[in-house]
C-alpha atoms as a PDB file:
ATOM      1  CA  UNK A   1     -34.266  16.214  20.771  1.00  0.00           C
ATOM      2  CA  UNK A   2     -35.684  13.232  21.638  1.00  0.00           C
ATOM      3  CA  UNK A   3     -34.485   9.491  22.429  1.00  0.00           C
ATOM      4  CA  UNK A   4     -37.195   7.245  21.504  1.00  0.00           C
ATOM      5  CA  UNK A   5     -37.458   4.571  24.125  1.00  0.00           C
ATOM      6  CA  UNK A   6     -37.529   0.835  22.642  1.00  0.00           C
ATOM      7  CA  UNK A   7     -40.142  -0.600  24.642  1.00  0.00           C
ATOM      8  CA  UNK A   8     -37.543  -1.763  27.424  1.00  0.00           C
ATOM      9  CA  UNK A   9     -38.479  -1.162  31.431  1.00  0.00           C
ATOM     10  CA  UNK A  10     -41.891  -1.015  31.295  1.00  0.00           C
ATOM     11  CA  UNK A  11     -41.861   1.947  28.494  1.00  0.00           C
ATOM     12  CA  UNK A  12     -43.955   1.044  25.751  1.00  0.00           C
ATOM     13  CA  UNK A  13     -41.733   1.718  22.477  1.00  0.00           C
ATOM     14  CA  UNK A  14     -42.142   5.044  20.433  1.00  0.00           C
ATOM     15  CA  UNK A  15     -42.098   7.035  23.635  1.00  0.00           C
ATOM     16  CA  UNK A  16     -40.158   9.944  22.929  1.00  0.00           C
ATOM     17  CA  UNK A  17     -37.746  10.809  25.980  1.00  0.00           C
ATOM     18  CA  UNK A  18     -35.355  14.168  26.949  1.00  0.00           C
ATOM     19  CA  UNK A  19     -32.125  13.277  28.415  1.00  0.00           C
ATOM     20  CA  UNK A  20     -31.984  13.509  32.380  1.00  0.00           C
ATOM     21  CA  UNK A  21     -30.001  17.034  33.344  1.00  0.00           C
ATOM     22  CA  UNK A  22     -27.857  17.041  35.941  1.00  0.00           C
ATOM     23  CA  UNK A  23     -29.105  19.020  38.850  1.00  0.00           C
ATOM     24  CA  UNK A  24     -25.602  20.863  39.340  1.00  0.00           C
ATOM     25  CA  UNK A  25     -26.355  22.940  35.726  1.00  0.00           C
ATOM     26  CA  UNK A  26     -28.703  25.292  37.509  1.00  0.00           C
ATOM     27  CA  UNK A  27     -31.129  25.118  34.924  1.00  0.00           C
ATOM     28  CA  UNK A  28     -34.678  25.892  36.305  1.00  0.00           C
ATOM     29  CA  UNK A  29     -36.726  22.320  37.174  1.00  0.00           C
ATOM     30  CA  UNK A  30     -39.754  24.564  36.127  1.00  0.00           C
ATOM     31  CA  UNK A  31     -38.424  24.730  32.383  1.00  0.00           C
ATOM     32  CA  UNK A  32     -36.971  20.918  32.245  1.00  0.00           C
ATOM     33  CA  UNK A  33     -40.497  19.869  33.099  1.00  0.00           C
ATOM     34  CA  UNK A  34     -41.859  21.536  30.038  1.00  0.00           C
ATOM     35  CA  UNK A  35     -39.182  20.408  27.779  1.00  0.00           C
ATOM     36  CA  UNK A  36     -39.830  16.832  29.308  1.00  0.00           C
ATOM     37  CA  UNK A  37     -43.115  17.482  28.248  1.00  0.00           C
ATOM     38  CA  UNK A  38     -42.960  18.416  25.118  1.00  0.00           C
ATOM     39  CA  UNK A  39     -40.248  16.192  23.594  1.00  0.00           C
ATOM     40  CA  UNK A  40     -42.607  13.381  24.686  1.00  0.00           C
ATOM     41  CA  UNK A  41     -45.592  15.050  23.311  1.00  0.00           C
ATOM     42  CA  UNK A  42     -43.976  16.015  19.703  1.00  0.00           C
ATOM     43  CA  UNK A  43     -42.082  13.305  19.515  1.00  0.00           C
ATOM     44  CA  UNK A  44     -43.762  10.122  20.654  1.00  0.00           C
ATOM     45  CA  UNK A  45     -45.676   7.948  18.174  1.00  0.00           C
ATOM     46  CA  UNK A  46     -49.330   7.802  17.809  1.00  0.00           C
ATOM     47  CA  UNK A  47     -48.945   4.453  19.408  1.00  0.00           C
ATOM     48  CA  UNK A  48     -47.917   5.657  22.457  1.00  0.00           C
ATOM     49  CA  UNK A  49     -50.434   8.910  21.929  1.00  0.00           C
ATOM     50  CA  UNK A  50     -53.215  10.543  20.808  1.00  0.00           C
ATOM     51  CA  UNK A  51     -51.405  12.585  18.075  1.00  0.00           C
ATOM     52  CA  UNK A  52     -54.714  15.514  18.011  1.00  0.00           C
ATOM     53  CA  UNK A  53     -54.527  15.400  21.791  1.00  0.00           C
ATOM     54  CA  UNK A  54     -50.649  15.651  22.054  1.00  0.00           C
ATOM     55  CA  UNK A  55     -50.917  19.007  19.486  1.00  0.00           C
ATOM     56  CA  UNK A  56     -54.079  20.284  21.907  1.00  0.00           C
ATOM     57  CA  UNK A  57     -51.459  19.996  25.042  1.00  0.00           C
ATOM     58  CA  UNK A  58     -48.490  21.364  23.217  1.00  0.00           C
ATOM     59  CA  UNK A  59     -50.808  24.561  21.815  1.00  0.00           C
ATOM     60  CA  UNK A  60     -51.409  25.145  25.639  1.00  0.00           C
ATOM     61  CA  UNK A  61     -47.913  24.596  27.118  1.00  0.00           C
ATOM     62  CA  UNK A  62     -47.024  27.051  23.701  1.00  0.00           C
ATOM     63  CA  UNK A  63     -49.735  29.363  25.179  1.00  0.00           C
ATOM     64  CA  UNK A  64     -48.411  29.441  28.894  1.00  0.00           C
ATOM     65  CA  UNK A  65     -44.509  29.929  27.469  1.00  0.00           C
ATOM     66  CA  UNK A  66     -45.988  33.291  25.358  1.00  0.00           C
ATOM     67  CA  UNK A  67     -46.562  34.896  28.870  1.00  0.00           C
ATOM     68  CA  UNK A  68     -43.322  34.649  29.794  1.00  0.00           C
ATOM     69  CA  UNK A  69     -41.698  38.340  29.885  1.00  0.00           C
ATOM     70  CA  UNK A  70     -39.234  39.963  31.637  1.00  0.00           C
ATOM     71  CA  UNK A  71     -36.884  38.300  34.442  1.00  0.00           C
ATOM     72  CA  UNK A  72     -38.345  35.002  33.959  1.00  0.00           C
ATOM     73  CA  UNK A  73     -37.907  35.361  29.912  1.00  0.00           C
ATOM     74  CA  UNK A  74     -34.426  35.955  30.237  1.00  0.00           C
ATOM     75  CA  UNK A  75     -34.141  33.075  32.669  1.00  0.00           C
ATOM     76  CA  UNK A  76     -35.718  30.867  30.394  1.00  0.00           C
ATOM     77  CA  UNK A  77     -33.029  32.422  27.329  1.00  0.00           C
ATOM     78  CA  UNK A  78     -30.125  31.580  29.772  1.00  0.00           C
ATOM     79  CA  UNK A  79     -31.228  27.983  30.621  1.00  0.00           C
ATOM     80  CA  UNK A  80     -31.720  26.989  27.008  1.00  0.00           C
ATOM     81  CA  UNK A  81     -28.167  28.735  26.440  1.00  0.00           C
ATOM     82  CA  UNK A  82     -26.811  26.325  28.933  1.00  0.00           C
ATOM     83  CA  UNK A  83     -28.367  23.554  28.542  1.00  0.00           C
ATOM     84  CA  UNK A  84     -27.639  23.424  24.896  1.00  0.00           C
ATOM     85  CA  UNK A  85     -23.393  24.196  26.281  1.00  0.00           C
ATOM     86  CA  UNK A  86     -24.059  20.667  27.768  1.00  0.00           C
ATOM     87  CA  UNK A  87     -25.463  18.721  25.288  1.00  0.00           C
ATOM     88  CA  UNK A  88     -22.977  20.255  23.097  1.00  0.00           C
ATOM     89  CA  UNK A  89     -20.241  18.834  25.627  1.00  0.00           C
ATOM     90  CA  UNK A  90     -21.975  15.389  25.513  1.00  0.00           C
ATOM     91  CA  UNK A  91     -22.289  15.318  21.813  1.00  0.00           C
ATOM     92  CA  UNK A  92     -26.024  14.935  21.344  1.00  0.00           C
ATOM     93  CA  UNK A  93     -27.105  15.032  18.110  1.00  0.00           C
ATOM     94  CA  UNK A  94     -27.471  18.481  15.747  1.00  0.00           C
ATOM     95  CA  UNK A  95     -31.078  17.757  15.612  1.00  0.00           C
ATOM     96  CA  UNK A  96     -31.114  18.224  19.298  1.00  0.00           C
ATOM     97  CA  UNK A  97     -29.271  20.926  19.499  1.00  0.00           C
ATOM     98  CA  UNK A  98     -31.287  22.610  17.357  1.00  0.00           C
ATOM     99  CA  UNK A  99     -34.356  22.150  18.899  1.00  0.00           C
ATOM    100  CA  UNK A 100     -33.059  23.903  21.960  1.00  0.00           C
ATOM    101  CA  UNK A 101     -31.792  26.904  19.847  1.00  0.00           C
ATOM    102  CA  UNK A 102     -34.929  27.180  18.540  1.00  0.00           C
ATOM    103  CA  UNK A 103     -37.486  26.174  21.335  1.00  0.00           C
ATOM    104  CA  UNK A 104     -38.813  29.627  22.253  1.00  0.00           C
ATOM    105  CA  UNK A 105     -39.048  30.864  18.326  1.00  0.00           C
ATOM    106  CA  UNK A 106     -41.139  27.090  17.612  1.00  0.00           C
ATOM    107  CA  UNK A 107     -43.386  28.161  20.511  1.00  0.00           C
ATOM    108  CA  UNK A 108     -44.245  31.767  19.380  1.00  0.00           C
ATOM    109  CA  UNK A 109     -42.281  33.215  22.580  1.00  0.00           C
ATOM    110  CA  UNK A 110     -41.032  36.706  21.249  1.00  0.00           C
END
């Protein structure tokens, strides 16, 4: 899901990056901040980060998305619905789609 940044603008190279979502989708800023999160997390190199500190982080942020229940689940089920809708339109790769198809199974969110 990731575009891994090639050291350009002051962003050291192996930093893994999601795409920048248009405000106008709807989707929650709450949930892009996570997904920011973790595609940097799981997919930057381990010269960019700590890889045992990354996992420690992304066990936590998996922790945090396991309380989700409820309204805010099925918001969460709705945003990754749409989001993936647009990255469909703008042809990211299957890899990417993926990952938003399966981001709430990955992160133990029943």
């Amino acid at each position: 899901m990731a575009e891994v940044g090639d050291g350009g603008d002051d962003v050291p190279a192996g930093a893994a990056v999601f795409p920048l979502i248009p405000a106008e989708l709807g989707v929650h800023p709450l949930l892009l901040a996570v997904l920011h999160a973790v595609v940097f997390l799981e997919g930057s190199g381990s010269d960019v980060l700590n890889p045992a500190a990354a996992q420690e982080q992304l066990e936590f942020i998996a922790a945090c998305l396991q309380r989700l229940d409820g309204e805010e689940l099925r918001r969460v089920r709705e945003d990754l619905v749409t989001l993936a809708g647009y990255g469909k339109s703008e042809r990211w790769p299957k890899a990417s789609l993926q990952f938003l198809k399966n981001f709430l199974d990955e992160f133990g969110v029943k």
